[in-house]
Every structure is written in structure tokens, then in C-alpha cells.
C-alpha atoms as a PDB file:
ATOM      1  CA  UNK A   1       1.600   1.221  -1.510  1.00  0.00           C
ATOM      2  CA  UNK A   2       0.326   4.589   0.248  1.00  0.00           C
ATOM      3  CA  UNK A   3      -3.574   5.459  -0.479  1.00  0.00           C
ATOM      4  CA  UNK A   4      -4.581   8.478  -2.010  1.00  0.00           C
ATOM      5  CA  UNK A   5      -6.998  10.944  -0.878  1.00  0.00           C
ATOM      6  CA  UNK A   6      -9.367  11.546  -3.519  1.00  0.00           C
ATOM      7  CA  UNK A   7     -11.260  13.963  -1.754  1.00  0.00           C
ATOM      8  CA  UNK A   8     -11.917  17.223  -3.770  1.00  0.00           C
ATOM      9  CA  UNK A   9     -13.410  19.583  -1.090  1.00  0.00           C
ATOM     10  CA  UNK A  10     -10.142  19.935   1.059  1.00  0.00           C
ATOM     11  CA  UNK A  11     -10.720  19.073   5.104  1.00  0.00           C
ATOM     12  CA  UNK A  12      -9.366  20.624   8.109  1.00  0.00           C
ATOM     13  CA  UNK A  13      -8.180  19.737  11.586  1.00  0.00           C
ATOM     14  CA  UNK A  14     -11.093  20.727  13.395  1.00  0.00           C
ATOM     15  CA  UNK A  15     -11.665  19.272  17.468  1.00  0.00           C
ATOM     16  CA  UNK A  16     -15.279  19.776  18.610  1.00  0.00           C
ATOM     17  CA  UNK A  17     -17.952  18.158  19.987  1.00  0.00           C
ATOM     18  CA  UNK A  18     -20.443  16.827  17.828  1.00  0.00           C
ATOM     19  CA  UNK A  19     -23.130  14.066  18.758  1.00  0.00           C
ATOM     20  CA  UNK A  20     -24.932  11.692  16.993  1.00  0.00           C
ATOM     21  CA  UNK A  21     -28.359   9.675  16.891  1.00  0.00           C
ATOM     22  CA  UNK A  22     -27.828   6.009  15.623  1.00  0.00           C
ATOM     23  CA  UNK A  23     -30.794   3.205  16.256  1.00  0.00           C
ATOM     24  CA  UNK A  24     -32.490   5.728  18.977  1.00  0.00           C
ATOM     25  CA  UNK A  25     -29.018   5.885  20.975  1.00  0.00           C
ATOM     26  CA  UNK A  26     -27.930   9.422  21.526  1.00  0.00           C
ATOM     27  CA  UNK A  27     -23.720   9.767  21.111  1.00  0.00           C
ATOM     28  CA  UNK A  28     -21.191  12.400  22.471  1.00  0.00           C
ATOM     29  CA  UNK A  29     -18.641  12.443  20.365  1.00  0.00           C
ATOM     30  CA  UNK A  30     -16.227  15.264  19.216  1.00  0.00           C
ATOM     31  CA  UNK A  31     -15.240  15.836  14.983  1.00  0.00           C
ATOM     32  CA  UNK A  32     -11.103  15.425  14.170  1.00  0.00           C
ATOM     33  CA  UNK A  33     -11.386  16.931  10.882  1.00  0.00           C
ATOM     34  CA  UNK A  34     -14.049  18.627   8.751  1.00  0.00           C
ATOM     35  CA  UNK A  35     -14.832  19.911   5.564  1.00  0.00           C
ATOM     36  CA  UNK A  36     -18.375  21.695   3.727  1.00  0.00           C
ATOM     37  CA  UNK A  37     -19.610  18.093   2.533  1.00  0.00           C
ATOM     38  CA  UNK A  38     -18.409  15.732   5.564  1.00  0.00           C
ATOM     39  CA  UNK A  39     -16.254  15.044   8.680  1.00  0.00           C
ATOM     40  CA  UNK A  40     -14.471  12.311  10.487  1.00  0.00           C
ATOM     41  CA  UNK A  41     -15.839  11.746  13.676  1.00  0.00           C
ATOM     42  CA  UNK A  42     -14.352  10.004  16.738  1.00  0.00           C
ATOM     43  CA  UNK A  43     -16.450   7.720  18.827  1.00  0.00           C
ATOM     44  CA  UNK A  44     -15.846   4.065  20.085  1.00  0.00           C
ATOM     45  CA  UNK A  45     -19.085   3.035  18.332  1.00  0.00           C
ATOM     46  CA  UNK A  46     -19.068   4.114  14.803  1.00  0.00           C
ATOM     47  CA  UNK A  47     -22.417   3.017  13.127  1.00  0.00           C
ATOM     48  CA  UNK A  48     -21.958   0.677  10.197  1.00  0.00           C
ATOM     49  CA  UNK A  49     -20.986   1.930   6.446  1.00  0.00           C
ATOM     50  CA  UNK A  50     -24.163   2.616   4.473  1.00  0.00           C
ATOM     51  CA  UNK A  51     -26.230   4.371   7.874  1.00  0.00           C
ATOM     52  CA  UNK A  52     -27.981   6.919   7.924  1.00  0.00           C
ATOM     53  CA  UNK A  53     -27.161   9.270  11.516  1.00  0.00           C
ATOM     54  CA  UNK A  54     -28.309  12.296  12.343  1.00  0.00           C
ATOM     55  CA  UNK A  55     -25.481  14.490  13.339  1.00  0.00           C
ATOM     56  CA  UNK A  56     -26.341  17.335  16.534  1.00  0.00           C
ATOM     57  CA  UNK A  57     -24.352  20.646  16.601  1.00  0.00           C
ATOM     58  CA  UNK A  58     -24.272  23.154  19.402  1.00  0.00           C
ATOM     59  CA  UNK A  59     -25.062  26.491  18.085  1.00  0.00           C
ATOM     60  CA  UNK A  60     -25.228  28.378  21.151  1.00  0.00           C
ATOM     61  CA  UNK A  61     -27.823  30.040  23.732  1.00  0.00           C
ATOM     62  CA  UNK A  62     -28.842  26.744  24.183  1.00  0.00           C
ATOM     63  CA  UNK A  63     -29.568  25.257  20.656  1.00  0.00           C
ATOM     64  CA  UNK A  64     -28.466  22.732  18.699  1.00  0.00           C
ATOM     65  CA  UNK A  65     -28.683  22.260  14.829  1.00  0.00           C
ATOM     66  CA  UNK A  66     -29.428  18.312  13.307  1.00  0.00           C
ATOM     67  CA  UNK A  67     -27.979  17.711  10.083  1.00  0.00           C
ATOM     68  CA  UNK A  68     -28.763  14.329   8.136  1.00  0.00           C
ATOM     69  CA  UNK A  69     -25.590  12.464   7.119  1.00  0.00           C
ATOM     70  CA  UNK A  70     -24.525   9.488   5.580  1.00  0.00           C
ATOM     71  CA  UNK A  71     -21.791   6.777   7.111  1.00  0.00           C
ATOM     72  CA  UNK A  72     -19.417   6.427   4.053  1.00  0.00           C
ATOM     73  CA  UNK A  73     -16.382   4.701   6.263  1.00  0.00           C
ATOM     74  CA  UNK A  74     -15.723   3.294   9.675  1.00  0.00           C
ATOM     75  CA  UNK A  75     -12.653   1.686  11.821  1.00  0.00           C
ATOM     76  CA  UNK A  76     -12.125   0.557  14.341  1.00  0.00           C
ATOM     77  CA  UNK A  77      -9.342   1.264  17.088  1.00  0.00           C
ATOM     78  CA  UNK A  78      -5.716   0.456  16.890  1.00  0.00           C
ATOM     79  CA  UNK A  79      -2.499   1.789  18.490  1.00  0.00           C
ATOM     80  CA  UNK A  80      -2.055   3.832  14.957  1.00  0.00           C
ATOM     81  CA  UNK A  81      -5.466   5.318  14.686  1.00  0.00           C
ATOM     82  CA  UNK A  82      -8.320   6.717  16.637  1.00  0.00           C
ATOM     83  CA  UNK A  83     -12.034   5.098  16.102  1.00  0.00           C
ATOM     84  CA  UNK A  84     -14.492   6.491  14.066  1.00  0.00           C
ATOM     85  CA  UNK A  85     -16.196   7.046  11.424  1.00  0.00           C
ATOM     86  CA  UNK A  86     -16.064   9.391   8.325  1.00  0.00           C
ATOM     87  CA  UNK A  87     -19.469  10.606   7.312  1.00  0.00           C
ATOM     88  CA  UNK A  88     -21.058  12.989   4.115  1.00  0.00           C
ATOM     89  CA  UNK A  89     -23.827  15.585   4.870  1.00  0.00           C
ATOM     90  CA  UNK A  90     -26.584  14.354   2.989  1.00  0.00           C
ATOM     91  CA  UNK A  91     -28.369  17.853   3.923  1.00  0.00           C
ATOM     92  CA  UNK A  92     -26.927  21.435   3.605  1.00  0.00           C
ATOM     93  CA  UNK A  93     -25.501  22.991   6.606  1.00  0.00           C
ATOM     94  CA  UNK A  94     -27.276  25.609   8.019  1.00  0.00           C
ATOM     95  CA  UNK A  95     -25.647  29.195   8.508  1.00  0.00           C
ATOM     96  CA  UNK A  96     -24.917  29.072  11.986  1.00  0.00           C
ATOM     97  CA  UNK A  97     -22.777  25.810  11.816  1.00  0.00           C
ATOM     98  CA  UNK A  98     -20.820  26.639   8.951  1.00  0.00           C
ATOM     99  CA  UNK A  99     -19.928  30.017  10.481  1.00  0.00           C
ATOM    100  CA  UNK A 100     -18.921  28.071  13.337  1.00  0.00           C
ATOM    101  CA  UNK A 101     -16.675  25.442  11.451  1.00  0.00           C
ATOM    102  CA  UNK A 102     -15.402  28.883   9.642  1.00  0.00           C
ATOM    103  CA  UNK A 103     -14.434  30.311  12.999  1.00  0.00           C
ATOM    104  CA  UNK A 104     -12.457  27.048  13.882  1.00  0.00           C
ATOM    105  CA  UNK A 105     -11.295  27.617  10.557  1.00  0.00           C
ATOM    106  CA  UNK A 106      -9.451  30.949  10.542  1.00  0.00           C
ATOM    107  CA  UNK A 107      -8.347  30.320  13.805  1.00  0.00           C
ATOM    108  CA  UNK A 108      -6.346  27.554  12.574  1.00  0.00           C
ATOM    109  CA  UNK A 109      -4.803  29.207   9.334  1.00  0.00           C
ATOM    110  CA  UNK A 110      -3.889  32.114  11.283  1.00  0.00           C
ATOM    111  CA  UNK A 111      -1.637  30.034  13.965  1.00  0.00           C
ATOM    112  CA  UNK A 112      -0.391  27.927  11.024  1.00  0.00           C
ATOM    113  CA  UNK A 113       0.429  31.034   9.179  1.00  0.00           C
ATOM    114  CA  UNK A 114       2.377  32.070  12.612  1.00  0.00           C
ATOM    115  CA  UNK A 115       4.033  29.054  12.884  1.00  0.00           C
ATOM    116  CA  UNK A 116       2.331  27.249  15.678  1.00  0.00           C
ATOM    117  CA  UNK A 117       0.838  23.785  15.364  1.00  0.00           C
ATOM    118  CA  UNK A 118      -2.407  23.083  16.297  1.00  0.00           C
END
């Protein structure tokens, strides 16, 4: 019996890097998909379900934007899926990320909309 996605904010394929603090330990990781309220993120050492992370963005020149987030799923890694772990945004995300996601975004609609995959 498939699963059903019973997310209401719709997500999209989005590769980037995005890092994370868990337990003092400082992650590189990169997103796979991403909406306004959460993302999936891929790393090899997804903190358990329930954990609180802070989440690092670049933002450019130099800075980087923390957002607080919440560990609502993890797996681990098979020959069917990547590892990782889907997280919500427990705080709002501030301008310059979202018009970064929205960038990411567009770009992807508009090669869909050509007919080339991402």
C-alpha cells in the first residue's frame, strides 16, 4: 500500500548546501528538497526524531543565516534512498534565505516549463 504525502505546503527539488549544529558537532550537508515550513536534508548522520538542530545558510559576502528547526523524520541509507533527515522550521526564515530558495525556485519551473529535467 503506497503512503501518502500529507504535506500541505508543496516542496521542491532544491540541491544546496546547508549545514547543521547537532550536540556541538558542526555538519556539511546539502538540502534535496525544500519548502517555506521545512526541508529534507541529506547527511550520513541524521540527528534523532524529536531534536532540536540549528540549520546554517550561506547568504553571501561571507554570511550565513541560523534558523531553529525541528527533526520530524530520519532514515537511514539503503540502495533505494539517500540518508537524511526531514526537518520543520520552528523559526521564520529570514528574507535573504527565502529569496534564495525562490531563486532555486524559478530556476527550476522555468527549465521544467522548457522541458528539461533537473
Amino acid at each position: 500500500m503506497a503512503t501518502r504525502d500529507r504535506r500541505i505546503i508543496k516542496r521542491f527539488p532544491v540541491d544546496f548546501r546547508v549545514d547543521f549544529i547537532h550536540a556541538g558537532d558542526y555538519m556539511i550537508s546539502c538540502s534535496k528538497d525544500i519548502s517555506m515550513d521545512g526541508m529534507f536534508i541529506n547527511t550520513t548522520s541524521p540527528a534523532p526524531v524529536g531534536t532540536h538542530v540549528n540549520l546554517i545558510f550561506p547568504a553571501g559576502d561571507q554570511h550565513e543565516v541560523e534558523v531553529a528547526a525541528l527533526v520530524v523524520w530520519n532514515r537511514e541509507k539503503s540502495i533505494y534512498q539517500r540518508p537524511g533527515m526531514g526537518v520543520q522550521f520552528l523559526t521564520p526564515l529570514p528574507q535573504t534565505v527565502k529569496k534564495n530558495f525562490l531563486k532555486h525556485i524559478d530556476r527550476i519551473v522555468i527549465l521544467s516549463e522548457k522541458g528539461i529535467s533537473t
